[in-house]
N, C-alpha and C. Protein backbone atom coordinates (compact mmCIF):
# COMPACT_ATOMS: atom_id res chain seq x y z
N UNK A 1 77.51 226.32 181.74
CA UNK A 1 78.07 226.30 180.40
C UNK A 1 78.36 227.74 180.00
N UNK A 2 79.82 228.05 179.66
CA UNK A 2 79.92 229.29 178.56
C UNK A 2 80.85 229.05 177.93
N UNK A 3 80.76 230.15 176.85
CA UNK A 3 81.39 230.95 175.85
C UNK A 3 81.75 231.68 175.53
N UNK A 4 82.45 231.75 174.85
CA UNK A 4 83.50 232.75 174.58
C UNK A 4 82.71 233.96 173.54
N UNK A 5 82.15 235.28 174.17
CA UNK A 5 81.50 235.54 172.79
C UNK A 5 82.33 237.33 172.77
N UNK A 6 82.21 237.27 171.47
CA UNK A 6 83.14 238.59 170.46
C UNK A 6 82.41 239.38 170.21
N UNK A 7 80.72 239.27 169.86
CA UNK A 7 80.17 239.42 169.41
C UNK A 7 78.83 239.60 169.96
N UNK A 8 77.76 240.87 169.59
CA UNK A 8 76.81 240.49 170.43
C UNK A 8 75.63 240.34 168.76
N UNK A 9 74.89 238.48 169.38
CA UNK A 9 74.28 238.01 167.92
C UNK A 9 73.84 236.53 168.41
N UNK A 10 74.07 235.89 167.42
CA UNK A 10 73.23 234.40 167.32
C UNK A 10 73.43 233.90 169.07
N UNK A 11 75.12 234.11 169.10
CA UNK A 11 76.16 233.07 170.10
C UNK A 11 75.59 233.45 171.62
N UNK A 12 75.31 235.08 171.48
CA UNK A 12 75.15 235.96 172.93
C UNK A 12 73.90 235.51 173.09
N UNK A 13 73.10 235.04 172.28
CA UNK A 13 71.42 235.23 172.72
C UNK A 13 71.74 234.19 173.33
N UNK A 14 71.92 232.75 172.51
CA UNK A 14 71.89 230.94 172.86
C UNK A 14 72.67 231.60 174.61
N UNK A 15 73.88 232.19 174.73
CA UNK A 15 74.05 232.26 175.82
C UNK A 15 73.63 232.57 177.16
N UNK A 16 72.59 233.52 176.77
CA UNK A 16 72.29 234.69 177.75
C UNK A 16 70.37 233.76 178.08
N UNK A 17 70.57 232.78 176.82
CA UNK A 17 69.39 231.56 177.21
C UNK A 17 69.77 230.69 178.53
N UNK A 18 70.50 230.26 178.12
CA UNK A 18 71.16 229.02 178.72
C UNK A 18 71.42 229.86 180.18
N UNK A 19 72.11 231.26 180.34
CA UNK A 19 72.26 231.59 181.41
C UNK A 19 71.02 231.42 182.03
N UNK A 20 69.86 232.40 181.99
CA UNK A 20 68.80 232.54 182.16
C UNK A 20 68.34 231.08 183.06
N UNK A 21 68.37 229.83 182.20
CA UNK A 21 67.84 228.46 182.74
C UNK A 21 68.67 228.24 183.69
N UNK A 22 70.10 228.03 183.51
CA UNK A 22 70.81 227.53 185.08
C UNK A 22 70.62 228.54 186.36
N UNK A 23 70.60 229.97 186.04
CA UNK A 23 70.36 231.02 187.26
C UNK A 23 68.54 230.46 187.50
N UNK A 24 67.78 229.67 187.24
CA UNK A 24 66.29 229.31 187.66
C UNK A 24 66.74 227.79 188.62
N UNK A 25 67.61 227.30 188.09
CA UNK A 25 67.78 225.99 188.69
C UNK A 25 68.44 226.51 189.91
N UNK A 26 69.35 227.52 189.62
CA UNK A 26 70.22 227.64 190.64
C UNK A 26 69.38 228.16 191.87
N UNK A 27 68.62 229.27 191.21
CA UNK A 27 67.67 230.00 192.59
C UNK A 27 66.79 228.77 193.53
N UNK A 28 66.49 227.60 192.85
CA UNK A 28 65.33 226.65 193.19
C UNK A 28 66.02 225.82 194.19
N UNK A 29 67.59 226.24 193.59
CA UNK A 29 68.51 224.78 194.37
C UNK A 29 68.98 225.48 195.80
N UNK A 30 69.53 226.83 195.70
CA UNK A 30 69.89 227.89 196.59
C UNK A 30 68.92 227.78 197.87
N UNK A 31 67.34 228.06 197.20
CA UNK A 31 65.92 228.15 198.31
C UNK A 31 66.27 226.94 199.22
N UNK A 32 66.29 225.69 198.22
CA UNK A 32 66.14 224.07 198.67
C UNK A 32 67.04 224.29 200.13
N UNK A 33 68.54 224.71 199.65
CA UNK A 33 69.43 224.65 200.95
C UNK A 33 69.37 225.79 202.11
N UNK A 34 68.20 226.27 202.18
CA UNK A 34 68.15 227.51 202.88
C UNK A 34 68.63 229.06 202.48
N UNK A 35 69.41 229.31 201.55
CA UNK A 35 70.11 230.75 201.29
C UNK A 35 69.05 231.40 200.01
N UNK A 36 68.28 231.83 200.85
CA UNK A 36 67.08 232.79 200.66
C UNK A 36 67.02 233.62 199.92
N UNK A 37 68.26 234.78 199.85
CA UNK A 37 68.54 235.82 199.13
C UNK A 37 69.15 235.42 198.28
N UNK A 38 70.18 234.67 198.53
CA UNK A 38 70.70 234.18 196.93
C UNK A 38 69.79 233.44 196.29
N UNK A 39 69.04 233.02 196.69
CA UNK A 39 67.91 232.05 195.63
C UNK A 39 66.94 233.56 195.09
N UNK A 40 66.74 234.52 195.51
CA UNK A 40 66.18 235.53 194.94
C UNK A 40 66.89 236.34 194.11
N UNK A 41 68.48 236.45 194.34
CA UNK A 41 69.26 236.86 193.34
C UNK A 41 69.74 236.04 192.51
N UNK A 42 69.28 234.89 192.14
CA UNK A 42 69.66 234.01 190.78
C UNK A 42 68.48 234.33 190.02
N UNK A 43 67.22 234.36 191.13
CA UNK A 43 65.65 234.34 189.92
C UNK A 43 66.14 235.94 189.30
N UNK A 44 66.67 237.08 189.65
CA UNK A 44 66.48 238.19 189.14
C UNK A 44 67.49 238.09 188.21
N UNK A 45 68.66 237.04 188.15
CA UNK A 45 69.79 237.46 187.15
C UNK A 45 69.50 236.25 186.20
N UNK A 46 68.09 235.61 186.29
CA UNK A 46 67.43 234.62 185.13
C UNK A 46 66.80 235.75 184.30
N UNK A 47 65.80 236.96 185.08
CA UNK A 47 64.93 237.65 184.39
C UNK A 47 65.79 238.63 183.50
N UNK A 48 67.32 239.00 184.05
CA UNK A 48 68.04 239.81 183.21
C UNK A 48 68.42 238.77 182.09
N UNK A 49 69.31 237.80 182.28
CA UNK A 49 69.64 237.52 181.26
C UNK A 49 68.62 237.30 180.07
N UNK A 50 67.29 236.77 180.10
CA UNK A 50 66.41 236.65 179.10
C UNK A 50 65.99 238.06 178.65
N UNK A 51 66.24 238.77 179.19
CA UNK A 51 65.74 240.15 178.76
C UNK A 51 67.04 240.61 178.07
N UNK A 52 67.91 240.26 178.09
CA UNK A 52 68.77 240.41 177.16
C UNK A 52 69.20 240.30 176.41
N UNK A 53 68.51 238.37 176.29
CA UNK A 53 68.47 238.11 174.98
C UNK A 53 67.24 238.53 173.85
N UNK A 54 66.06 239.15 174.83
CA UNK A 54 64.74 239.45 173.80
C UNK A 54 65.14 240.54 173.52
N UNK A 55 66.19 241.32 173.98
CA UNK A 55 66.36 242.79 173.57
C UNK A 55 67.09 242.77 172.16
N UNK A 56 68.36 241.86 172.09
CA UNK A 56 69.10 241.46 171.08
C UNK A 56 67.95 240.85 169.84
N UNK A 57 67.44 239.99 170.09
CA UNK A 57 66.73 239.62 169.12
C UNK A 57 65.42 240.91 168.35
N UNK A 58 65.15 241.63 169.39
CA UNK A 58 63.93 242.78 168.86
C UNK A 58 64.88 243.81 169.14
N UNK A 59 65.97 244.11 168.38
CA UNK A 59 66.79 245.66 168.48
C UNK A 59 66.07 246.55 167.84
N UNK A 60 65.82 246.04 166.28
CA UNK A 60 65.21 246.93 165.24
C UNK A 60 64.32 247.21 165.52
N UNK A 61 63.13 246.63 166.48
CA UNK A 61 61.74 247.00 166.92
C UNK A 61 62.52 248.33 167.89
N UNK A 62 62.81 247.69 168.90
CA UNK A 62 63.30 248.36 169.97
C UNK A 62 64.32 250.02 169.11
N UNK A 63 64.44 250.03 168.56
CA UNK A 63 65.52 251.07 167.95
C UNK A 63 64.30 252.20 167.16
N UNK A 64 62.65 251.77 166.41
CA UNK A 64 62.13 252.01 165.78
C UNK A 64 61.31 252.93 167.10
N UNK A 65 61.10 252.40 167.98
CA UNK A 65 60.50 253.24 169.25
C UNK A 65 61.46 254.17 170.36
N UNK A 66 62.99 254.05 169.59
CA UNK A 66 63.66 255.74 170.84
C UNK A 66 63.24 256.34 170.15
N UNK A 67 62.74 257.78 171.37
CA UNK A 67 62.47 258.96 170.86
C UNK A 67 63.67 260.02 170.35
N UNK A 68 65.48 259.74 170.23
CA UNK A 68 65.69 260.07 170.36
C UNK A 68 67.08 259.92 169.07
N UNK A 69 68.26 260.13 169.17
CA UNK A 69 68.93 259.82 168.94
C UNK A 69 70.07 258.98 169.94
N UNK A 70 69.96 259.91 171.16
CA UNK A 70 70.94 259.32 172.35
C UNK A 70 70.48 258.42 172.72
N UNK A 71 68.58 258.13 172.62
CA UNK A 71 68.07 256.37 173.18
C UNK A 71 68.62 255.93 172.23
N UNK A 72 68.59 255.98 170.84
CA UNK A 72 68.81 254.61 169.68
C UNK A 72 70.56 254.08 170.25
N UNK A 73 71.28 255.17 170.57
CA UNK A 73 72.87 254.82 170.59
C UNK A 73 72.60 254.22 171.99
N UNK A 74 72.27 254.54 172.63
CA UNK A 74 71.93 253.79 174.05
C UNK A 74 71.54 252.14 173.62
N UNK A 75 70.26 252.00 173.04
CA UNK A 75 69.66 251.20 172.67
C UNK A 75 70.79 250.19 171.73
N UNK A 76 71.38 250.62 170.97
CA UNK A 76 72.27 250.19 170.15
C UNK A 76 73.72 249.42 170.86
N UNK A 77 74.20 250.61 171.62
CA UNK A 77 75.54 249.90 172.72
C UNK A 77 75.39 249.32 173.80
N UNK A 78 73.90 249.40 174.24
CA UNK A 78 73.94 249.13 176.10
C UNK A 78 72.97 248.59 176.28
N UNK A 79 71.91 248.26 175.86
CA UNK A 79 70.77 247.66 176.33
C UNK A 79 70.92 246.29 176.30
N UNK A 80 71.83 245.63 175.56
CA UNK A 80 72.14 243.97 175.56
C UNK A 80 72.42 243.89 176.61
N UNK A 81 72.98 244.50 177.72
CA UNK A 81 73.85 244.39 179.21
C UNK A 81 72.52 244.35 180.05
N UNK A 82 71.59 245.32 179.80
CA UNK A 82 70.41 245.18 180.49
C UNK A 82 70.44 245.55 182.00
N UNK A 83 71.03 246.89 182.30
CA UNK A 83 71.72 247.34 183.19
C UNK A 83 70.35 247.61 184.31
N UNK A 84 70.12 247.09 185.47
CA UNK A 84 69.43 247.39 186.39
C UNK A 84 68.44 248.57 186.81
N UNK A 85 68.77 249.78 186.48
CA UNK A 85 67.92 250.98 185.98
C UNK A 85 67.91 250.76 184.78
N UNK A 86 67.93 249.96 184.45
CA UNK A 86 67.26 249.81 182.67
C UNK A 86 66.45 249.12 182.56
N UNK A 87 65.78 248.16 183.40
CA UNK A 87 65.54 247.00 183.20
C UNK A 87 63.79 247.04 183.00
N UNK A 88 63.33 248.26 183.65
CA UNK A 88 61.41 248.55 183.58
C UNK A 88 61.46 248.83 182.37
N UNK A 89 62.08 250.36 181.99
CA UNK A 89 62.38 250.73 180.71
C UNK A 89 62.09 249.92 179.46
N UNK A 90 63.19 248.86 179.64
CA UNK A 90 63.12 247.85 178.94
C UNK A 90 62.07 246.98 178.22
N UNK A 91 61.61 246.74 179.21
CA UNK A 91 60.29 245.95 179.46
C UNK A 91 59.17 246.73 178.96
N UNK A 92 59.09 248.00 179.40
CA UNK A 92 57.89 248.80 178.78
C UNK A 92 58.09 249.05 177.33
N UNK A 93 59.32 248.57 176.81
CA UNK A 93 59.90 248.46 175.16
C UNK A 93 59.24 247.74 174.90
N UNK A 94 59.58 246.12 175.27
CA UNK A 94 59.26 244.94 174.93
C UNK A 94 57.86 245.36 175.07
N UNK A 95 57.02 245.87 175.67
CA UNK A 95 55.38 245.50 175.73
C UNK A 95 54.93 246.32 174.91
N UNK A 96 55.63 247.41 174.47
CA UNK A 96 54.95 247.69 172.91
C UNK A 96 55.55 247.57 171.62
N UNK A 97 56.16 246.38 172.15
CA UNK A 97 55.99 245.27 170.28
C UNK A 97 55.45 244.26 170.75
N UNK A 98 54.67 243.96 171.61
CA UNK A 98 54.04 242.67 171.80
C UNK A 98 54.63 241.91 173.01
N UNK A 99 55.41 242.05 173.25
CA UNK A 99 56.44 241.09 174.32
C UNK A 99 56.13 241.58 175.61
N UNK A 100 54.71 240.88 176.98
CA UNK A 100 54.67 241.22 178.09
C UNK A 100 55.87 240.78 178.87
N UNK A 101 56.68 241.89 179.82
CA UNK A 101 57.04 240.99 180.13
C UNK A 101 57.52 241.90 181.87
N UNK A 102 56.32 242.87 181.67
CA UNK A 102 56.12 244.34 182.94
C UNK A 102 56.26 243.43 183.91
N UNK A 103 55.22 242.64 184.26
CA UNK A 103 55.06 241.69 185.87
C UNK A 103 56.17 240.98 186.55
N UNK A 104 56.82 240.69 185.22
CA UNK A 104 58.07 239.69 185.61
C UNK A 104 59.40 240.51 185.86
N UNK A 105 59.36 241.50 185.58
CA UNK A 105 60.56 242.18 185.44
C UNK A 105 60.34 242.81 187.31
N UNK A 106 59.10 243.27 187.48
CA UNK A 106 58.68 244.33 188.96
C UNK A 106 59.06 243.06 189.91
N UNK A 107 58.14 242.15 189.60
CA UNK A 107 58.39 240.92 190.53
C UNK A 107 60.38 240.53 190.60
N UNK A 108 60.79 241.01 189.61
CA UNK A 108 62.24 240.00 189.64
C UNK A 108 63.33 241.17 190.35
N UNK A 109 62.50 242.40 190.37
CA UNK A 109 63.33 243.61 190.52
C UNK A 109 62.68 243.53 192.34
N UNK A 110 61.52 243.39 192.93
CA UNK A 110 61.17 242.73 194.24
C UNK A 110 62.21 242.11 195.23
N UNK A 111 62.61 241.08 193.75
CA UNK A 111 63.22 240.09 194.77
C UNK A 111 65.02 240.57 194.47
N UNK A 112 65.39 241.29 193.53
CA UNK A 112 66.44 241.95 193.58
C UNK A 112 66.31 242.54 195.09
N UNK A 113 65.79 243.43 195.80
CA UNK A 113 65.75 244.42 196.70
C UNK A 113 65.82 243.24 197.61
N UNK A 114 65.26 242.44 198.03
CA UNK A 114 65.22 241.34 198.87
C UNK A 114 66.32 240.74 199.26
N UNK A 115 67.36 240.09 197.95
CA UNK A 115 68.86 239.92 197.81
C UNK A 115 69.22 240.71 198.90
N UNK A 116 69.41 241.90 198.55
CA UNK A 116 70.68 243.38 199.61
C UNK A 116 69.63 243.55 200.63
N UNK A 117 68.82 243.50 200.92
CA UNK A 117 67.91 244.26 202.17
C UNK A 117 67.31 243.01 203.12
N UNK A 118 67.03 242.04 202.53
CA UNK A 118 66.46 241.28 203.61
C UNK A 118 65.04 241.51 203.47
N UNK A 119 64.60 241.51 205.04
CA UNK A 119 63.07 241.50 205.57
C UNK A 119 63.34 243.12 205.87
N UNK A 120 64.01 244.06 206.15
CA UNK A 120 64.46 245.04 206.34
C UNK A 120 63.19 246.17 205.95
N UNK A 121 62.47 246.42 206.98
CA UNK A 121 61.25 247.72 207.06
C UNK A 121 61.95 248.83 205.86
N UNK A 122 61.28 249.15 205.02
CA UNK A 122 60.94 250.03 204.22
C UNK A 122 61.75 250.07 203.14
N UNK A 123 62.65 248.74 202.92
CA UNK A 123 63.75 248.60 201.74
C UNK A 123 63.11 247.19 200.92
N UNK A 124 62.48 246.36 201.61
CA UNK A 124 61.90 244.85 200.98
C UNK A 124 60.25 244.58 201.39
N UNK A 125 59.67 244.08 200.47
CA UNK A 125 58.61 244.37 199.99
C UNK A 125 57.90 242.95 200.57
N UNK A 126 58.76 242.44 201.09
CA UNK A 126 58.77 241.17 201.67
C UNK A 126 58.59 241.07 203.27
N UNK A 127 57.78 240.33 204.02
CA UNK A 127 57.60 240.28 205.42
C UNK A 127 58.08 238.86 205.68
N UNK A 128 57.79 237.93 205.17
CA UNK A 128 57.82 236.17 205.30
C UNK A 128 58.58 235.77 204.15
N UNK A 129 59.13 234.85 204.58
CA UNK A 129 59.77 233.31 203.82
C UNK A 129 58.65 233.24 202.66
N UNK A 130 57.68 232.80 202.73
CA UNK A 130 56.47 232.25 202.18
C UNK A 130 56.16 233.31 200.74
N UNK A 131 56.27 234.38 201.35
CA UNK A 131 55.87 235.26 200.41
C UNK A 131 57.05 235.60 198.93
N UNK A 132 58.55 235.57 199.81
CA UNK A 132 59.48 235.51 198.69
C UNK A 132 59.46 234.20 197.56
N UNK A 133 59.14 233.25 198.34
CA UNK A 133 59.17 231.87 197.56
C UNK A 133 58.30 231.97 196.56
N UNK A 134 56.90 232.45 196.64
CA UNK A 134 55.75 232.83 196.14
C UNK A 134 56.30 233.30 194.83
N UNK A 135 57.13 234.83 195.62
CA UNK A 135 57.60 235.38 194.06
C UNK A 135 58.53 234.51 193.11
N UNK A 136 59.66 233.83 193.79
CA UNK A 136 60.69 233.23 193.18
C UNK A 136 59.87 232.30 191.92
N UNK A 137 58.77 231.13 192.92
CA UNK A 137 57.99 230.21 191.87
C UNK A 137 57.48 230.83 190.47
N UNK A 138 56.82 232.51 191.14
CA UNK A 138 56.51 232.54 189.58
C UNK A 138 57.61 233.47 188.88
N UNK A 139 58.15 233.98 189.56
CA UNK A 139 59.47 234.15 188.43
C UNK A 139 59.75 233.29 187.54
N UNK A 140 59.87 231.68 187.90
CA UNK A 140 60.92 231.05 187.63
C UNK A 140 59.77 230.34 186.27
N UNK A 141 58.56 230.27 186.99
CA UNK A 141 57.34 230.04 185.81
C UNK A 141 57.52 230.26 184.43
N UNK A 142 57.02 231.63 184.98
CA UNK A 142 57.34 233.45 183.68
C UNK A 142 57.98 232.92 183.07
N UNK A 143 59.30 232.70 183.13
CA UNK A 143 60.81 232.70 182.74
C UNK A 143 60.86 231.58 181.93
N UNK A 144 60.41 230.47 182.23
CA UNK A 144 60.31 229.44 181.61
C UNK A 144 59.49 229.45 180.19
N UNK A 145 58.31 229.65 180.34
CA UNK A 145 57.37 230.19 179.80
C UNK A 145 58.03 230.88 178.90
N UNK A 146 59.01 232.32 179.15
CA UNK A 146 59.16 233.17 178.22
C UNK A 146 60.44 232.63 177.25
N UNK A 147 61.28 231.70 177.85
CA UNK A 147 62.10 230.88 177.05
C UNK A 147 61.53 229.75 176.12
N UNK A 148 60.49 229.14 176.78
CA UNK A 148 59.51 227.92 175.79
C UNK A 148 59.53 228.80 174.73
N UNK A 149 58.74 229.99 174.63
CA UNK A 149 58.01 230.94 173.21
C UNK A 149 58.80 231.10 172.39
N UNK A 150 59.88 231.77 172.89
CA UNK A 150 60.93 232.53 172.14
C UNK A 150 62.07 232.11 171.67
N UNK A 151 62.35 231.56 172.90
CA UNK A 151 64.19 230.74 172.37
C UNK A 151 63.90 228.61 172.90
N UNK A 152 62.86 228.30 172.05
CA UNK A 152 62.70 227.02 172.39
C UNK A 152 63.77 225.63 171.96
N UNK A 153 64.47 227.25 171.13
CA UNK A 153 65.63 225.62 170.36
C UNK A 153 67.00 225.95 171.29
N UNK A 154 67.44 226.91 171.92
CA UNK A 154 68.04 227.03 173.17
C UNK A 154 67.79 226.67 174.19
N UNK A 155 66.51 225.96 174.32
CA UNK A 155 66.28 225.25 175.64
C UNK A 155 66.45 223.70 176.15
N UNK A 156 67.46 223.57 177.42
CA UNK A 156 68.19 222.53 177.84
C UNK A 156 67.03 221.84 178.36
N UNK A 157 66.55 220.78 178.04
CA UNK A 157 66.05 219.83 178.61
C UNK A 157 66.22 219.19 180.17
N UNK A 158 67.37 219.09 180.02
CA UNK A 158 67.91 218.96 181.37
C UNK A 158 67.70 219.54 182.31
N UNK A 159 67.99 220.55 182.30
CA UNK A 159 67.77 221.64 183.21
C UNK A 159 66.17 222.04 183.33
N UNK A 160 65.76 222.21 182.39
CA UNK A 160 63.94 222.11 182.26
C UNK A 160 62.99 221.13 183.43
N UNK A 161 63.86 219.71 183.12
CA UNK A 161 63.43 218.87 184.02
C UNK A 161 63.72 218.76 185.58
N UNK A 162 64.76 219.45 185.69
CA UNK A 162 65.43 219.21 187.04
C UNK A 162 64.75 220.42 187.89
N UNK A 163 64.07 221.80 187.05
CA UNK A 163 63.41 222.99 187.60
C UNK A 163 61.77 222.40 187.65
N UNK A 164 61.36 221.77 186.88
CA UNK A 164 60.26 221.25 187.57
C UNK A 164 60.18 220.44 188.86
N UNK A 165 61.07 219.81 188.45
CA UNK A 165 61.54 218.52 190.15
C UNK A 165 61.47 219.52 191.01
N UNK A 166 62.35 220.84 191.33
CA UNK A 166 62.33 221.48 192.38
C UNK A 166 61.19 221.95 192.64
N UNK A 167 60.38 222.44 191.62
CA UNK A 167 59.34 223.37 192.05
C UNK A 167 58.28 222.44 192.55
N UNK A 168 58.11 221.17 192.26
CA UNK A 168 57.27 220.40 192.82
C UNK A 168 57.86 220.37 194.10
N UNK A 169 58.72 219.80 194.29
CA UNK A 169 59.19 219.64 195.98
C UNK A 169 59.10 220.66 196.81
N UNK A 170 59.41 221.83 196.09
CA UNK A 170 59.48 223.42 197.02
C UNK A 170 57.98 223.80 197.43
N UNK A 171 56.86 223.28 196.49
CA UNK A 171 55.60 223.77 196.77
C UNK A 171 54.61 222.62 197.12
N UNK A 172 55.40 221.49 197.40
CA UNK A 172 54.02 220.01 197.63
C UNK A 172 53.94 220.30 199.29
């Protein structure tokens, strides 16, 4: 599902929700058919999009903690995009207004590296199948979890149900 948005506000968050849930289904569905890395690069572009929408929603928090003037304009034009070297940063924002969300971001940034590198000695953090899946499940947990709290009236049912189905099957 998208939209058309002009604007970054009510429309971008509901969106960048909704993204968030289909890139979890998608990673669960990706694993199911074998394509490994892309099922690790949907869980990491679930953890961006929700971080994009908690960024939008806590700007004024987030704007009250740059040290700077060039972070607030940063903070102000670019952090909704939630740009990949931005993304710890970010997170270490969110965890001092309350919002953990360090583990999920290292873990989702893991399986980012995993995506482009593979099993690949000294680029992925990863040795086994077993171990990426590991991360993907609780990515996809986290994520859930961090959409229940926050954006629960943006959350598709549908899709809710169909990411449990997988994760039972992926881990019975």
């Amino acid at each position: 599902m998208e939209k058309d948005l002009y604007s970054v506000g009510e429309d971008y968050v509901e969106a960048r929700v909704i993204e968030s849930q289909s890139n979890l289904l998608l990673s669960l569905t990706l694993w199911k058919q074998g394509y490994t890395r892309n099922s690790a690069g949907k869980a990491f572009n679930a953890v961006k999009a929700l971080l994009s929408a908690l960024v939008v929603v806590n700007e004024e928090k987030l704007l009250s903690l740059a040290k700077d003037d060039k972070e607030r304009e940063w903070i102000k034009k670019k952090s909704h995009v939630v740009p990949t070297h931005g993304m710890l940063g970010l997170a270490q924002m969110l965890k001092r207004i309350g919002i953990d969300v360090l583990d999920l971001v290292r873990a989702s940034l893991d399986l980012h590296d995993y995506q482009y590198n593979g099993f690949e000695p000294d680029f992925s953090k990863y040795r086994k199948k077993v171990e990426v899946l590991t991360d993907i499940i609780t990515v996809v947990n986290e994520t859930k979890k961090l959409i229940r709290t926050y954006f629960s009236k943006y959350e598709i049912e549908e899709i809710s149900k169909k990411v449990e189905e997988l994760i039972k099957e992926l881990t019975a």
